[in-house]
Protein backbone atom coordinates (compact mmCIF):
# COMPACT_ATOMS: atom_id res chain seq x y z
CA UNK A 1 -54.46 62.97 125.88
CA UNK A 2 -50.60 62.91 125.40
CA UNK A 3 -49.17 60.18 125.00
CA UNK A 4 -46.12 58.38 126.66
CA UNK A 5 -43.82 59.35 123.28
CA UNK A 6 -45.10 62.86 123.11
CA UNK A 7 -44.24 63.30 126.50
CA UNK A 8 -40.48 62.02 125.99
CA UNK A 9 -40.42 63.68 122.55
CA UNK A 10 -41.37 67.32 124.39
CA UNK A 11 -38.80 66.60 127.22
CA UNK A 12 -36.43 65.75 124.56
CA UNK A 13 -35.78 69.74 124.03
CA UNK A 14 -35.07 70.26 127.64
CA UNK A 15 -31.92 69.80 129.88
CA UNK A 16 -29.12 67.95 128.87
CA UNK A 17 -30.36 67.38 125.25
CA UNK A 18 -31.17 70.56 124.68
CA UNK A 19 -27.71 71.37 125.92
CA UNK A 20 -25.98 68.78 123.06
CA UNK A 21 -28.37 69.77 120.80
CA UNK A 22 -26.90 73.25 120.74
CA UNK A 23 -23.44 72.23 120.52
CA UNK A 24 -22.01 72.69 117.25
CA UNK A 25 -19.81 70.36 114.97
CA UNK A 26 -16.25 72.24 116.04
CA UNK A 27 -18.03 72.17 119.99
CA UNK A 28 -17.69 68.55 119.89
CA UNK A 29 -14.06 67.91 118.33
CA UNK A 30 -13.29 70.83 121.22
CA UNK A 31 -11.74 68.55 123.65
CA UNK A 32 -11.15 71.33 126.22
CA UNK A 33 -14.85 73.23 125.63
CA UNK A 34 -15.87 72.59 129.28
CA UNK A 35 -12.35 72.28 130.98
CA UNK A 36 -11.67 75.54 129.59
CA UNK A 37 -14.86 77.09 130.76
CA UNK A 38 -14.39 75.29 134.45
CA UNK A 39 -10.85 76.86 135.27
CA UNK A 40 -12.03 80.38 134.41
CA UNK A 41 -15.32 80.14 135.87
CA UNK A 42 -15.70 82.30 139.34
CA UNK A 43 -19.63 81.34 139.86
CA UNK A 44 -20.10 79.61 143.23
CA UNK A 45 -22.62 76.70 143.40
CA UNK A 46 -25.63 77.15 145.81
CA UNK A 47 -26.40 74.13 146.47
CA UNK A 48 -24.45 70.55 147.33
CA UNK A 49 -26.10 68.74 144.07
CA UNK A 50 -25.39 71.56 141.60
CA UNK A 51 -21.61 70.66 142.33
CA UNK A 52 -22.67 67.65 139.81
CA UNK A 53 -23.50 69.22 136.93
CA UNK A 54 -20.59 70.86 135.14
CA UNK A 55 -18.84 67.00 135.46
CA UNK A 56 -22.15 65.32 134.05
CA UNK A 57 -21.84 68.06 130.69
CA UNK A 58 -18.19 67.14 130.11
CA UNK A 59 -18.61 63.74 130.83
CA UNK A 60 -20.93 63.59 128.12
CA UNK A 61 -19.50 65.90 125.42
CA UNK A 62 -15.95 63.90 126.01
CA UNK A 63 -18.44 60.20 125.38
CA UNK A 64 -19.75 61.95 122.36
CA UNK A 65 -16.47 63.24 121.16
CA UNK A 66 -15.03 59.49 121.77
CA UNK A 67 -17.17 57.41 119.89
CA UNK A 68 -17.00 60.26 116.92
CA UNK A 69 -13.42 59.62 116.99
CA UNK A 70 -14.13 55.90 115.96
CA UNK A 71 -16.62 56.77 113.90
CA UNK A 72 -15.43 53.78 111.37
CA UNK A 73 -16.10 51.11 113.74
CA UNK A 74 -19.72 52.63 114.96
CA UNK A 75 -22.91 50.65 114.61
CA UNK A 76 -25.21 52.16 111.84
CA UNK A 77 -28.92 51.48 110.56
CA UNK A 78 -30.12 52.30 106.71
CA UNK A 79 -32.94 54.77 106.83
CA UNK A 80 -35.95 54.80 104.47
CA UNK A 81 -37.57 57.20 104.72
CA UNK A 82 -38.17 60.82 106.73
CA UNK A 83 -41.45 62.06 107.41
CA UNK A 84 -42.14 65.14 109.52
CA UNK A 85 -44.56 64.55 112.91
CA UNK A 86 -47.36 67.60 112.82
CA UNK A 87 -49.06 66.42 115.37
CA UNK A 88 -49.92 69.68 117.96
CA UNK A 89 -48.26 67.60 121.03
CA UNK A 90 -44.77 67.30 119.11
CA UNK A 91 -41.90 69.75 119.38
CA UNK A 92 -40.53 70.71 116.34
CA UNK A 93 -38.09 68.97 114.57
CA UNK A 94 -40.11 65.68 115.21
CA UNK A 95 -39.56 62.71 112.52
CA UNK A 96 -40.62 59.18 112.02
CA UNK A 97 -38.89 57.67 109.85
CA UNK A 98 -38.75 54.06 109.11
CA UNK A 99 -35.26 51.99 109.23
CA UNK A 100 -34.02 48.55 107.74
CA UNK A 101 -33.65 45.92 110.28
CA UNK A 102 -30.68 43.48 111.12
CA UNK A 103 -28.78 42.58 107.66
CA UNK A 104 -25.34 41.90 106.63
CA UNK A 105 -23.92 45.24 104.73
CA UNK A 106 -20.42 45.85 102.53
CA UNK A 107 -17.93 45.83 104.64
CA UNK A 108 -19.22 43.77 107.51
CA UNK A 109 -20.35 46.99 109.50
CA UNK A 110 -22.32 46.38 112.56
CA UNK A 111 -25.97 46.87 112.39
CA UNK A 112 -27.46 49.48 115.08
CA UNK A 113 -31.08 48.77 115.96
CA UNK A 114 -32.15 52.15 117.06
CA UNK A 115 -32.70 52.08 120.72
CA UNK A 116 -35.01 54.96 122.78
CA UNK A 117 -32.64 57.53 124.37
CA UNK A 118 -30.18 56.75 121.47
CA UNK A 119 -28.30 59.60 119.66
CA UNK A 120 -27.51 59.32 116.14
CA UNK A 121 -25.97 60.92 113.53
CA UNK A 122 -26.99 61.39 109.71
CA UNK A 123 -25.05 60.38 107.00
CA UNK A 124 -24.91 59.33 103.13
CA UNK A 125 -21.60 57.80 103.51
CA UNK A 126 -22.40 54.13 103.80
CA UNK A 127 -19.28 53.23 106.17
CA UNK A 128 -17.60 56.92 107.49
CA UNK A 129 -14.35 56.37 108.03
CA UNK A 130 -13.49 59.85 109.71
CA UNK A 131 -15.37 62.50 111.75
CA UNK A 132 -15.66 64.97 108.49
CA UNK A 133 -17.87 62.04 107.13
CA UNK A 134 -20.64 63.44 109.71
CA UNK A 135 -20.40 67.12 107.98
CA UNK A 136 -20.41 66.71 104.84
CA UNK A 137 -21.52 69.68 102.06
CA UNK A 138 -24.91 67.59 101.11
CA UNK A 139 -25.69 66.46 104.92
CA UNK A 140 -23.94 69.16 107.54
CA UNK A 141 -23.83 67.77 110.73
CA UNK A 142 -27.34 66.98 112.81
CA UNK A 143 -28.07 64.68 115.35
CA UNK A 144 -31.19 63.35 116.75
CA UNK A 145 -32.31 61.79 119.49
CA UNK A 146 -34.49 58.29 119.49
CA UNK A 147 -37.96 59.11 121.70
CA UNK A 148 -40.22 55.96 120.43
CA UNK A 149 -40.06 52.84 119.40
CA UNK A 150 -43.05 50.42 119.01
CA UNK A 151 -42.70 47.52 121.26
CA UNK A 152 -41.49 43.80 120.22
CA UNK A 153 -41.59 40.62 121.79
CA UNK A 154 -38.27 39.56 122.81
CA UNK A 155 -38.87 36.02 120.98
CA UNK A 156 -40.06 37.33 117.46
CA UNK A 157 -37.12 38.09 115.11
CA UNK A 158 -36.92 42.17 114.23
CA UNK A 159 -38.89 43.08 111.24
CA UNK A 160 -36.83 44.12 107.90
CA UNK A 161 -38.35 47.14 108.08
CA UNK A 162 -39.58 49.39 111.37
CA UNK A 163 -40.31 52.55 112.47
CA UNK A 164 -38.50 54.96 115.03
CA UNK A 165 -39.93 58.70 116.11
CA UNK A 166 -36.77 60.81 116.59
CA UNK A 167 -36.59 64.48 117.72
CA UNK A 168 -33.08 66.14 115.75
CA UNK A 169 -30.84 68.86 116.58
CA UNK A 170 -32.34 71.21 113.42
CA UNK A 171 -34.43 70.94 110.57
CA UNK A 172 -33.77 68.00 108.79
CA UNK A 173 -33.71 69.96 105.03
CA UNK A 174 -32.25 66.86 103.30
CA UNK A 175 -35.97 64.77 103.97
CA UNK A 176 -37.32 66.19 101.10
CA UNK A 177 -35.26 65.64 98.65
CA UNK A 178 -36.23 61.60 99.69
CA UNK A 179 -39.27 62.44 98.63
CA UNK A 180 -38.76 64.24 95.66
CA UNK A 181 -36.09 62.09 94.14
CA UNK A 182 -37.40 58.94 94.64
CA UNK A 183 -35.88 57.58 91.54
CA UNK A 184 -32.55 59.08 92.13
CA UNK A 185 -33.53 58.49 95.84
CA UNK A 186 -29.75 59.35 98.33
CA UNK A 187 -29.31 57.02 100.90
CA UNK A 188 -29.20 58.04 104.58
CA UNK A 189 -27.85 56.30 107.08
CA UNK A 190 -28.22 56.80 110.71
CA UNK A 191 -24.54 56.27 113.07
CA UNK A 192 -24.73 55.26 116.45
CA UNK A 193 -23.44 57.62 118.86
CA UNK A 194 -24.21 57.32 122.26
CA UNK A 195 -27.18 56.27 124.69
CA UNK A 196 -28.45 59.44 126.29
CA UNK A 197 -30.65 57.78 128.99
CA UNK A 198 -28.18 57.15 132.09
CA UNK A 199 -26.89 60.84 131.43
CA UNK A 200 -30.35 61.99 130.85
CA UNK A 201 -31.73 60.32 134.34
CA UNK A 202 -28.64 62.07 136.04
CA UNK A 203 -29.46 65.48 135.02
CA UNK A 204 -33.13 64.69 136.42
CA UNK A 205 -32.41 63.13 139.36
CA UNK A 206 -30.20 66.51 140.00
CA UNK A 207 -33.70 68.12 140.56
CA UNK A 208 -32.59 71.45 139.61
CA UNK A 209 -35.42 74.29 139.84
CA UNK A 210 -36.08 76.98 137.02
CA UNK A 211 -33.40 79.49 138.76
CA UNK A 212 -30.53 76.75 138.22
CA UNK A 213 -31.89 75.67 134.93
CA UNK A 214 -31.21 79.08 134.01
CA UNK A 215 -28.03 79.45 135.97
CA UNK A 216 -26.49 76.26 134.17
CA UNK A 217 -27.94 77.70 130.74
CA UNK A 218 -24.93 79.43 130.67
CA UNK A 219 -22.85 76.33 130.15
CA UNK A 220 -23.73 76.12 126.57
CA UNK A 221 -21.46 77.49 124.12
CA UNK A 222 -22.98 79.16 122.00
C-alpha cells in the first residue's frame, strides 16, 4: 500500500515542481524569464482560473531568485549522509539522507531544520556568500525538494541527528563519493531556499485538467 510520503514524493515530479525542477541555474538569475515570455505570448486562456497561472510561475521563480540573491544570510543544515530510495513506489531521484540537528556553526549561520515542502540547495561551501557558491565545478547546481519527515513531539528537543526523504532536481552524482571517501569524506550542506507548499496548494487548487497541464507545459524554458 503506498504510503502518505510516497504519495507526496510521486506528486513531487508533477506541476509546479516539476516546472522549477526544469529550470536551469542561468533560468533562475533570469529576472525577466517569464515577463519576457508574457508580453510576447498571443495564447488566449480558456478558462477564468487559468488566468492564474502564468502570475503563480513568476511569482515563484522571482521568490526563488530573491532568497538566492541573499544566499549569505540563508538558513542551512549539515548533511550526513545520501542514500538513494529504491523502493518501486519512489520516483527517481529519491534520497534519504540524514541531517545534523540545531547547533551553533562558524560564523553564527542560522540553522535550517528541514521542513516538508522545503526547497534546498546543495553545497560544500560551509557559509556561500554569493549565488556562484550554489554551482560550483565539484557540486553544479541541484535542488531538491523535502517530501518526509518523521514526526516529533513539539515538547522533545530535535535530535542531533535525523532523517529527511527528499526528491532532487537530477541525479545527485556527488552521493557516492560520501560513500567512497569516507575518510576524506566532503561535506554537504543543504541551503534553505524557499517553502514550496502555499505555491504548491495554489497550483492544485487551480484544478487544471490534462489539456491545460499540457497547455501550460509550454511555460517551461527549456
Amino acid at each position: 500500500m503506498e504510503t502518505k510520503g510516497e504519495k507526496k514524493a510521486k506528486d513531487a515530479l508533477q506541476g509546479l515542481t516539476g516546472l522549477v525542477f526544469a529550470w536551469s541555474f542561468e533560468d533562475i538569475l533570469d529576472r525577466n524569464l517569464y515577463k519576457d515570455r508574457r508580453q510576447n505570448d498571443t495564447r488566449k486562456h480558456s478558462q477564468y482560473l487559468t488566468s492564474f497561472i502564468d502570475p503563480l510561475i513568476e511569482e515563484t521563480h522571482a521568490d526563488l531568485l530573491s532568497s538566492m540573491q541573499m544566499v549569505s544570510k540563508a538558513p542551512l543544515c549539515e548533511i550526513l549522509s545520501v542514500e538513494p530510495v529504491l523502493k518501486r513506489n519512489m520516483p527517481p531521484n529519491s534520497y534519504r539522507i540524514t541531517v545534523k540537528g540545531k547547533q551553533n556553526t562558524r560564523n553564527n549561520a542560522e540553522v535550517h531544520e528541514p521542513e516538508t515542502g522545503g526547497l534546498i540547495a546543495f553545497t560544500n561551501v560551509i557559509r556561500p556568500k554569493r549565488i556562484s557558491d550554489l554551482n560550483r565545478p565539484k557540486i553544479s547546481y541541484v535542488i531538491a525538494l523535502l517530501v518526509w519527515k518523521p514526526k516529533r513531539d513539539f515538547d522533545k528537543p530535535s535530535p542531533e541527528i535525523d532523517t529527511r526523504i527528499v526528491v532532487s532536481s537530477k541525479p545527485l552524482e556527488f552521493e557516492l563519493n560520501m560513500h567512497k571517501n569516507k575518510e576524506r569524506q566532503q561535506r554537504l550542506y543543504g541551503v534553505f531556499l524557499i517553502n514550496m507548499t502555499t505555491n504548491k496548494r495554489l497550483w492544485t487548487s487551480l484544478n487544471m485538467d490534462q489539456d491545460q497541464q499540457e497547455y501550460y507545459s509550454e511555460s517551461s524554458p527549456t
